[in-house]
PDB file of N, CA and C in Angstrom:
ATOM      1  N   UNK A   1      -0.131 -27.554  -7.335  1.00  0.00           N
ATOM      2  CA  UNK A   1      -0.757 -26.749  -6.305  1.00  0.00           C
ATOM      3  C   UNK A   1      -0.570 -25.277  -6.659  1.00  0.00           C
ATOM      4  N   UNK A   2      -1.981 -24.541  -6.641  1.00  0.00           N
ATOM      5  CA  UNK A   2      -1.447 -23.201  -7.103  1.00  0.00           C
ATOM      6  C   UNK A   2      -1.340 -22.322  -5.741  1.00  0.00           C
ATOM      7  N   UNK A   3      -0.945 -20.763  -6.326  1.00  0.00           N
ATOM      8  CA  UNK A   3      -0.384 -20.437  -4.942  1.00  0.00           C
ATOM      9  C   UNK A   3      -1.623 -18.947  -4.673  1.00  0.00           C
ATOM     10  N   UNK A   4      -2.200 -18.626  -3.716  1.00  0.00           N
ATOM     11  CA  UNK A   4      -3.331 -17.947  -3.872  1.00  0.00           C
ATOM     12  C   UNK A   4      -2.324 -16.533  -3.608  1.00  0.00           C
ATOM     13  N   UNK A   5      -3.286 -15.647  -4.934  1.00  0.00           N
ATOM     14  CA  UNK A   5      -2.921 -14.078  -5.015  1.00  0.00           C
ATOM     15  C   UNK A   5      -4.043 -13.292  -4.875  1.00  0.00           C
ATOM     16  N   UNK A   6      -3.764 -12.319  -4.216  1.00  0.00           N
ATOM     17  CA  UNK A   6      -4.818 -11.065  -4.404  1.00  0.00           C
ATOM     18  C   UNK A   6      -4.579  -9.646  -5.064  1.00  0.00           C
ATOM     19  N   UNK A   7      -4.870  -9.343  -6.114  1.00  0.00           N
ATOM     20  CA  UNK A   7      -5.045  -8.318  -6.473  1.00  0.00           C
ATOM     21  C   UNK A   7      -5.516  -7.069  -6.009  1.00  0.00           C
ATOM     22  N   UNK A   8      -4.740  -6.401  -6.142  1.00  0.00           N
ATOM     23  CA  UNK A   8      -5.123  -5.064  -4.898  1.00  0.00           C
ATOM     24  C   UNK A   8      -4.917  -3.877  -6.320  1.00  0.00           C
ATOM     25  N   UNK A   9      -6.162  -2.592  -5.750  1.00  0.00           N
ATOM     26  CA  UNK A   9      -6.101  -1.578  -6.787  1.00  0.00           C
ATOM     27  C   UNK A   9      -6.020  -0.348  -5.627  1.00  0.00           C
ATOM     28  N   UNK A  10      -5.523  -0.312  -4.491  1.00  0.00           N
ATOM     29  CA  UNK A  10      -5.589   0.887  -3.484  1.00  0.00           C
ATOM     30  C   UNK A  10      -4.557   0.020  -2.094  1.00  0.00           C
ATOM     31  N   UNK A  11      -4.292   1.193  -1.625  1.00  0.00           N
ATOM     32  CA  UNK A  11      -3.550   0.870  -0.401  1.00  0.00           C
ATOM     33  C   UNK A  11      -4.805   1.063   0.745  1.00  0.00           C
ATOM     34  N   UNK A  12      -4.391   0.017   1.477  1.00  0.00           N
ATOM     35  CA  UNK A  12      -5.412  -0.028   2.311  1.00  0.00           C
ATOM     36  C   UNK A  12      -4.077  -0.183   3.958  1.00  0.00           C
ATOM     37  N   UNK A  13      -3.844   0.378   5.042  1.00  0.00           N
ATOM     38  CA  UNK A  13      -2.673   0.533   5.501  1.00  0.00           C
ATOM     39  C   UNK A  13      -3.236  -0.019   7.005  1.00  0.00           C
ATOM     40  N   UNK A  14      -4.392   0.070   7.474  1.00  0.00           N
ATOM     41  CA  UNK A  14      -5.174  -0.396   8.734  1.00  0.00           C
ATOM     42  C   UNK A  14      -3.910   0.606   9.575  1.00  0.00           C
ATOM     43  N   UNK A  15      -3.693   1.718   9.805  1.00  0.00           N
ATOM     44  CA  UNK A  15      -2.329   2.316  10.481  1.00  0.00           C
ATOM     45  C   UNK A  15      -1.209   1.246  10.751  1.00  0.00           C
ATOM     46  N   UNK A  16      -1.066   0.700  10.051  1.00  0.00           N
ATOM     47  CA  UNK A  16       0.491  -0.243   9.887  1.00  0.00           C
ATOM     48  C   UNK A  16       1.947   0.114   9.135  1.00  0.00           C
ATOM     49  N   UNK A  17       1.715   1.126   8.550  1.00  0.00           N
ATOM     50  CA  UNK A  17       2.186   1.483   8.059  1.00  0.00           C
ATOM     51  C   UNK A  17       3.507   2.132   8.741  1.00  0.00           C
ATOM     52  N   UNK A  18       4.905   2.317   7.699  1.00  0.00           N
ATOM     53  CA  UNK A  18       5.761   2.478   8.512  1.00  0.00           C
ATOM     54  C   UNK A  18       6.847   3.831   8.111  1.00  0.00           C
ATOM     55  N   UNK A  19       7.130   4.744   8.342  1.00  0.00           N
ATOM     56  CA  UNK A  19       7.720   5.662   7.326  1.00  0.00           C
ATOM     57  C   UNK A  19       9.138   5.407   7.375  1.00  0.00           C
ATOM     58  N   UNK A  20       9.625   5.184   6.383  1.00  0.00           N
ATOM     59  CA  UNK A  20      10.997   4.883   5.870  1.00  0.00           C
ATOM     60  C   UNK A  20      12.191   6.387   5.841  1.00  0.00           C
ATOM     61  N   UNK A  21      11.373   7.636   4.975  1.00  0.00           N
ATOM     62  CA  UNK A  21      11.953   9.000   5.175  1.00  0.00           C
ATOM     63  C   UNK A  21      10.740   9.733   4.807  1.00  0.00           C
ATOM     64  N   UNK A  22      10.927  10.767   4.479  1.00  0.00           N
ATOM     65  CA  UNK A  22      10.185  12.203   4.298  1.00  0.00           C
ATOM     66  C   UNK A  22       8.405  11.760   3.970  1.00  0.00           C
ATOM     67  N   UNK A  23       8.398  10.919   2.433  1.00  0.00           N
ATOM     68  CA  UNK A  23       7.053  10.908   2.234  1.00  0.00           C
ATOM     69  C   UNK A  23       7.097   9.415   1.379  1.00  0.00           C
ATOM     70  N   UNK A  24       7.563   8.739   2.131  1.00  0.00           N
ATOM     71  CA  UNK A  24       8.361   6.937   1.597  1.00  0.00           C
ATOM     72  C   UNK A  24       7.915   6.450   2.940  1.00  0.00           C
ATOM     73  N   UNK A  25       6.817   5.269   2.623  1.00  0.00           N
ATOM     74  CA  UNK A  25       6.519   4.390   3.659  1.00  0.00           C
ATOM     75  C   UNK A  25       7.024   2.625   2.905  1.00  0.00           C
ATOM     76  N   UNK A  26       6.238   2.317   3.806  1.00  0.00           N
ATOM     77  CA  UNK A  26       6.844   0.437   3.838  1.00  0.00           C
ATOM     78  C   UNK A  26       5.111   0.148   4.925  1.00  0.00           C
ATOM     79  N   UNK A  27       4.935  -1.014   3.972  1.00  0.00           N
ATOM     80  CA  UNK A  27       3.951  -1.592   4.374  1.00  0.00           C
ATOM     81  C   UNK A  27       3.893  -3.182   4.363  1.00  0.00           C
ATOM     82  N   UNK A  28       3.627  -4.150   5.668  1.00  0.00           N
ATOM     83  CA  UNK A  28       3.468  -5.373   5.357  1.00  0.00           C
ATOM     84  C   UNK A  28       2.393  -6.498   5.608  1.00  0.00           C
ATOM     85  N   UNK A  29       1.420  -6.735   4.816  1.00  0.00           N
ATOM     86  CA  UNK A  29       0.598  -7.252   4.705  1.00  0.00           C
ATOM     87  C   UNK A  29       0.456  -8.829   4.473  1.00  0.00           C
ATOM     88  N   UNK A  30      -0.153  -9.480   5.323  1.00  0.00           N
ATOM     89  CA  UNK A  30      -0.407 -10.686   5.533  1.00  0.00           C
ATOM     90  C   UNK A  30      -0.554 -11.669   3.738  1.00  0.00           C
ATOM     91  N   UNK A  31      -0.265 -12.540   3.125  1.00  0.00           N
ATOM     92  CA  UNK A  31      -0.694 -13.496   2.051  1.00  0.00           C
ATOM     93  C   UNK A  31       0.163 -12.695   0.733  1.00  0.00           C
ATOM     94  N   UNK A  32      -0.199 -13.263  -0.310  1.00  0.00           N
ATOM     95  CA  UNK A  32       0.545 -12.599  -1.385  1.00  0.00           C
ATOM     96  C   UNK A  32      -0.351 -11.668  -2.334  1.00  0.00           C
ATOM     97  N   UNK A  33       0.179 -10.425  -2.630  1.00  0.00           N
ATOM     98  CA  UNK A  33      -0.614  -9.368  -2.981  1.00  0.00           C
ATOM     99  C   UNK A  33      -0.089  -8.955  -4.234  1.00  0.00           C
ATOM    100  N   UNK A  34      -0.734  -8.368  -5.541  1.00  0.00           N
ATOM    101  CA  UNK A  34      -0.152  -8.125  -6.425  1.00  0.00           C
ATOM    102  C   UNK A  34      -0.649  -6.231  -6.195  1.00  0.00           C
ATOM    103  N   UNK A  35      -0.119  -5.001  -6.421  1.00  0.00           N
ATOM    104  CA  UNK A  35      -0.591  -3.985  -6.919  1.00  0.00           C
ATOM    105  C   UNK A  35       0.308  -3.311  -8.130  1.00  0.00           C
ATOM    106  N   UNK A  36      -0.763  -2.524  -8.558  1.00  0.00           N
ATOM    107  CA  UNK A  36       0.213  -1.370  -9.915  1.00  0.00           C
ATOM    108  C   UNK A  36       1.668  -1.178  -9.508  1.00  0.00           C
ATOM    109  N   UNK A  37       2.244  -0.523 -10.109  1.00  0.00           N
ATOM    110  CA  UNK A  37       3.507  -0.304  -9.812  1.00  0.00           C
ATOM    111  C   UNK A  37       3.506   0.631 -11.126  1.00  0.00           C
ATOM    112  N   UNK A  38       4.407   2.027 -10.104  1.00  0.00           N
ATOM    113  CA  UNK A  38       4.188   3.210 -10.693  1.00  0.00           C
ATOM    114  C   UNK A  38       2.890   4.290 -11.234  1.00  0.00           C
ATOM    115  N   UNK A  39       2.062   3.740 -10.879  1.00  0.00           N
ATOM    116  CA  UNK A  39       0.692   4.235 -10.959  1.00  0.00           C
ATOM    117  C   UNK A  39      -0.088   4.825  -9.708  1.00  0.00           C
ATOM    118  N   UNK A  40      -0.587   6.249  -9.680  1.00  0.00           N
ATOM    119  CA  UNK A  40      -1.181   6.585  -8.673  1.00  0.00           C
ATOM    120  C   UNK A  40      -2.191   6.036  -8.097  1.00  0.00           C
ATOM    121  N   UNK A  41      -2.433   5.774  -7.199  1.00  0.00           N
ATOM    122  CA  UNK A  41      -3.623   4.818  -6.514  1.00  0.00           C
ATOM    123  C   UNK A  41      -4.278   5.392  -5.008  1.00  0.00           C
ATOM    124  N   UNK A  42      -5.454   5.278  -4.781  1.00  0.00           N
ATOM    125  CA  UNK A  42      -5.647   5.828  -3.885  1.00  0.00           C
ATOM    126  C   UNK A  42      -5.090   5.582  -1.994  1.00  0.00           C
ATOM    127  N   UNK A  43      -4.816   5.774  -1.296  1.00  0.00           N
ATOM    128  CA  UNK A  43      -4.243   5.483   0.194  1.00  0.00           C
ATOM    129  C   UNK A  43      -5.379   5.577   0.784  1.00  0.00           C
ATOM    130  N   UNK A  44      -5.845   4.489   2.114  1.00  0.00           N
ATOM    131  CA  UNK A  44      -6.882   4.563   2.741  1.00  0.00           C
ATOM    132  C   UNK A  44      -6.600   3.837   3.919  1.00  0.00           C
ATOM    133  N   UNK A  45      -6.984   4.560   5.377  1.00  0.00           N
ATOM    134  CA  UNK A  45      -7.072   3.603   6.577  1.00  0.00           C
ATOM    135  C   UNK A  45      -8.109   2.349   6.425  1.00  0.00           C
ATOM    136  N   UNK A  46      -8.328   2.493   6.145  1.00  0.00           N
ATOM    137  CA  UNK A  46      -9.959   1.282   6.147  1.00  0.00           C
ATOM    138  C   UNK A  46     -10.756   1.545   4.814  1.00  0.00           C
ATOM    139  N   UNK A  47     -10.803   0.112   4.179  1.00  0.00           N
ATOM    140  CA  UNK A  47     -11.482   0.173   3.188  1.00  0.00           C
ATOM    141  C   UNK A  47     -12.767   1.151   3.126  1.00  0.00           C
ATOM    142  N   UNK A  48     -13.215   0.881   4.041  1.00  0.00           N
ATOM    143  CA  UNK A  48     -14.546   1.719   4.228  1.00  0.00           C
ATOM    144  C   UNK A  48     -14.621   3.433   4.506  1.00  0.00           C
ATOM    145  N   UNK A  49     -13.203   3.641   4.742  1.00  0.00           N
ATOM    146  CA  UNK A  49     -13.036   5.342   5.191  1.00  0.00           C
ATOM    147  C   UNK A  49     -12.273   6.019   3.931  1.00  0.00           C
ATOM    148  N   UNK A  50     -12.632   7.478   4.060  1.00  0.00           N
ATOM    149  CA  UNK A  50     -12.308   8.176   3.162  1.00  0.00           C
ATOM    150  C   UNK A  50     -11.540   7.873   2.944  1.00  0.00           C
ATOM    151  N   UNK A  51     -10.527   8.614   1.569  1.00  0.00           N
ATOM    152  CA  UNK A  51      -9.172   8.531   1.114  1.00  0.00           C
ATOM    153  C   UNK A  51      -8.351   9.555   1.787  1.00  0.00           C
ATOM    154  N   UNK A  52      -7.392   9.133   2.013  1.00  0.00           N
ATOM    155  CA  UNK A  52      -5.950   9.924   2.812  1.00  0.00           C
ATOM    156  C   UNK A  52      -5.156  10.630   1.977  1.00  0.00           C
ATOM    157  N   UNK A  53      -5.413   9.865   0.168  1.00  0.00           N
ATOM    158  CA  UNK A  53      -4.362  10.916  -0.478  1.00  0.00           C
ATOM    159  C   UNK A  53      -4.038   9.821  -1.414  1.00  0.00           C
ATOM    160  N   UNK A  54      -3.079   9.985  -2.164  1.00  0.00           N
ATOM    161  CA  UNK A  54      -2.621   9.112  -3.398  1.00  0.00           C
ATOM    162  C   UNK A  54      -1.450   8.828  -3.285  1.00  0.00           C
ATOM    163  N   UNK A  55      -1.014   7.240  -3.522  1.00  0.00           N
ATOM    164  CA  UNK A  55       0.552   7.190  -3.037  1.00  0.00           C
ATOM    165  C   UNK A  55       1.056   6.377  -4.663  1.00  0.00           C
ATOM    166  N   UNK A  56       2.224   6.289  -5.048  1.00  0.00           N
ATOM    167  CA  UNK A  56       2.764   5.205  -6.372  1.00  0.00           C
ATOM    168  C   UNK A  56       3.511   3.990  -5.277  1.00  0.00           C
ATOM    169  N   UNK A  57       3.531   3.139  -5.521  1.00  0.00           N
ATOM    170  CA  UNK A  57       3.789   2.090  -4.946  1.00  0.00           C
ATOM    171  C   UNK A  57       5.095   2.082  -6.155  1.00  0.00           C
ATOM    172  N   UNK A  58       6.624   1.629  -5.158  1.00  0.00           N
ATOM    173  CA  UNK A  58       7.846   1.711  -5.978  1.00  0.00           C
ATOM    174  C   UNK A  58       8.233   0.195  -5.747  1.00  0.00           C
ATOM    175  N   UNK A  59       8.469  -0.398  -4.740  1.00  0.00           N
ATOM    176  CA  UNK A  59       8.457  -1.813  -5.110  1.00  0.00           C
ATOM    177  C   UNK A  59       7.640  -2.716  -3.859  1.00  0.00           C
ATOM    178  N   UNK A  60       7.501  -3.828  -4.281  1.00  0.00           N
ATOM    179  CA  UNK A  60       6.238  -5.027  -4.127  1.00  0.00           C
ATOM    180  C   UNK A  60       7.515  -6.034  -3.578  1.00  0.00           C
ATOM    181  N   UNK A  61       7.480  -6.387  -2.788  1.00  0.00           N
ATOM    182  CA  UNK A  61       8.836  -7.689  -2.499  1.00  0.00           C
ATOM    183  C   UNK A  61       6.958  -8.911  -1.558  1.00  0.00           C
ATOM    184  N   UNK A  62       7.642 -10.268  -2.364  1.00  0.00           N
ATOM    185  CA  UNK A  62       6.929 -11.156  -1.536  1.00  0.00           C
ATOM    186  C   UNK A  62       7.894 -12.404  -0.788  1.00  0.00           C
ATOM    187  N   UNK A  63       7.778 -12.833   0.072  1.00  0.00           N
ATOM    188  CA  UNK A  63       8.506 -13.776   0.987  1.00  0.00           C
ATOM    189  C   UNK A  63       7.319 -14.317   1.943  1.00  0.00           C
ATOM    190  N   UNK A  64       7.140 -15.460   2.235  1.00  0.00           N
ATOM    191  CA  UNK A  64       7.160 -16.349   3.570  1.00  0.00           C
ATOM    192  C   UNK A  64       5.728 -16.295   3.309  1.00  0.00           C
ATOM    193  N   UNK A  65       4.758 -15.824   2.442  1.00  0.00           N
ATOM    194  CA  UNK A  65       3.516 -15.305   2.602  1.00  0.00           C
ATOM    195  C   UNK A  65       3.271 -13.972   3.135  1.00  0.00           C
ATOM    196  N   UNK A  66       4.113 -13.520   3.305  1.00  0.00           N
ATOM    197  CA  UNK A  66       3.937 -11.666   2.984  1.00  0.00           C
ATOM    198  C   UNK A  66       4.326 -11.028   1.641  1.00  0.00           C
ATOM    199  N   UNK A  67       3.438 -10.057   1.875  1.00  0.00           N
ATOM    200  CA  UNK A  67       3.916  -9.188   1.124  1.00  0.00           C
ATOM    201  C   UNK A  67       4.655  -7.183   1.718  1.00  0.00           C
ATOM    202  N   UNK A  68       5.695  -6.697   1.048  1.00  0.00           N
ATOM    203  CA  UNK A  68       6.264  -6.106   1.778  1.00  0.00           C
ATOM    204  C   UNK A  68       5.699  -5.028   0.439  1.00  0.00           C
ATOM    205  N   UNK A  69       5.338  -3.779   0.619  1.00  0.00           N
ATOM    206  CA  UNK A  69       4.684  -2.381   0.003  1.00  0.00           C
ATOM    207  C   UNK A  69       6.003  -1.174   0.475  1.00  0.00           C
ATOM    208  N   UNK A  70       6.251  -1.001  -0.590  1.00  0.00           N
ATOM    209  CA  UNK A  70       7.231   0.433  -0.582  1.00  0.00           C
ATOM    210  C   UNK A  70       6.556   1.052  -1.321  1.00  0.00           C
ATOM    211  N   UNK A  71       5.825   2.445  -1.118  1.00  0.00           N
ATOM    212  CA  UNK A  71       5.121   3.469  -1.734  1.00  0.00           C
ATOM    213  C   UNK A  71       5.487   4.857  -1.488  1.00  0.00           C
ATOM    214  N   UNK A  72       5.061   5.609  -1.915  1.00  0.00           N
ATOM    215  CA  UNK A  72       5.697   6.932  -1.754  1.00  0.00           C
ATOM    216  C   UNK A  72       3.955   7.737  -2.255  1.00  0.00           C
ATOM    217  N   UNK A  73       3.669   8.494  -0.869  1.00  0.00           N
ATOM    218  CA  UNK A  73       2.650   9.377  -0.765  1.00  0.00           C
ATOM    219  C   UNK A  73       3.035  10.837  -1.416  1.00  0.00           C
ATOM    220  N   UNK A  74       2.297  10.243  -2.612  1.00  0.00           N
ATOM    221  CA  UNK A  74       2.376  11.411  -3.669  1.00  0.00           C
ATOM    222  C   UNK A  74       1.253  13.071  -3.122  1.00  0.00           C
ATOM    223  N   UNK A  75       0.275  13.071  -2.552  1.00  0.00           N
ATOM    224  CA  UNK A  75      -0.742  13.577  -2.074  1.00  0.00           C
ATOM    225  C   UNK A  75      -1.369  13.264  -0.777  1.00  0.00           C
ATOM    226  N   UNK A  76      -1.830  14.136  -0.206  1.00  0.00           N
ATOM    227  CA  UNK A  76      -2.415  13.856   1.352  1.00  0.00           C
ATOM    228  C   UNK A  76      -3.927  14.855   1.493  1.00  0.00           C
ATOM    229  N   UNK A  77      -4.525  14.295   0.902  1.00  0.00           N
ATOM    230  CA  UNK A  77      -6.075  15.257   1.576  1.00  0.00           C
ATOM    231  C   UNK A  77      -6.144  15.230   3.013  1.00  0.00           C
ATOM    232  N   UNK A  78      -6.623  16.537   3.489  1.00  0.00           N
ATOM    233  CA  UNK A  78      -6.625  16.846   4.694  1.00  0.00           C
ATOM    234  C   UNK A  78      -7.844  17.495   5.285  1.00  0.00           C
ATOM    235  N   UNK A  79      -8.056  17.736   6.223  1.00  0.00           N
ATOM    236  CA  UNK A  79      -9.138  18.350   6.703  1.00  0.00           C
ATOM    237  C   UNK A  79      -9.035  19.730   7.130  1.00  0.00           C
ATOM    238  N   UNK A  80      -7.707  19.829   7.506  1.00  0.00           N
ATOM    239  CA  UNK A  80      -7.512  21.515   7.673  1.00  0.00           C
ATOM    240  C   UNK A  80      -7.903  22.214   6.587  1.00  0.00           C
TER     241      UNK A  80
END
């Protein structure tokens, strides 16, 4: 029986997201997810909405059918 993965190339956060300290979040997403690690990638509320900024994802932990996202928001586009 294999075990289903999804490949992810962007953070996608639906505001779930959780801040850990300064510019270090934690994110946990439903099924098992693979992303880059150490590589800038883009941050986004909704697939469909602009980008928020660029974060490196520092570690990926999976359990129970989650997956748990520690990233660190390298950049923040803004509107001001």
């Amino acid at each position: 029986m294999g075990m289903p993965l999804e490949l992810n190339t962007m953070i996608v956060t639906k505001g779930r997201e959780k801040r850990i300290e300064e510019n270090l979040f934690s994110l946990e997403k439903e099924g098992y997810r693979l992303y880059p690690i150490d590589i800038p990638i883009e941050v986004k509320r909704a697939i469909e909405s602009e980008s928020s900024g660029v974060g490196v994802i520092r570690k990926v932990e999976w359990q129970g059918n989650t997956t748990v996202v520690t990233y660190q928001l390298v950049s923040l586009n803004s509107t001001n």
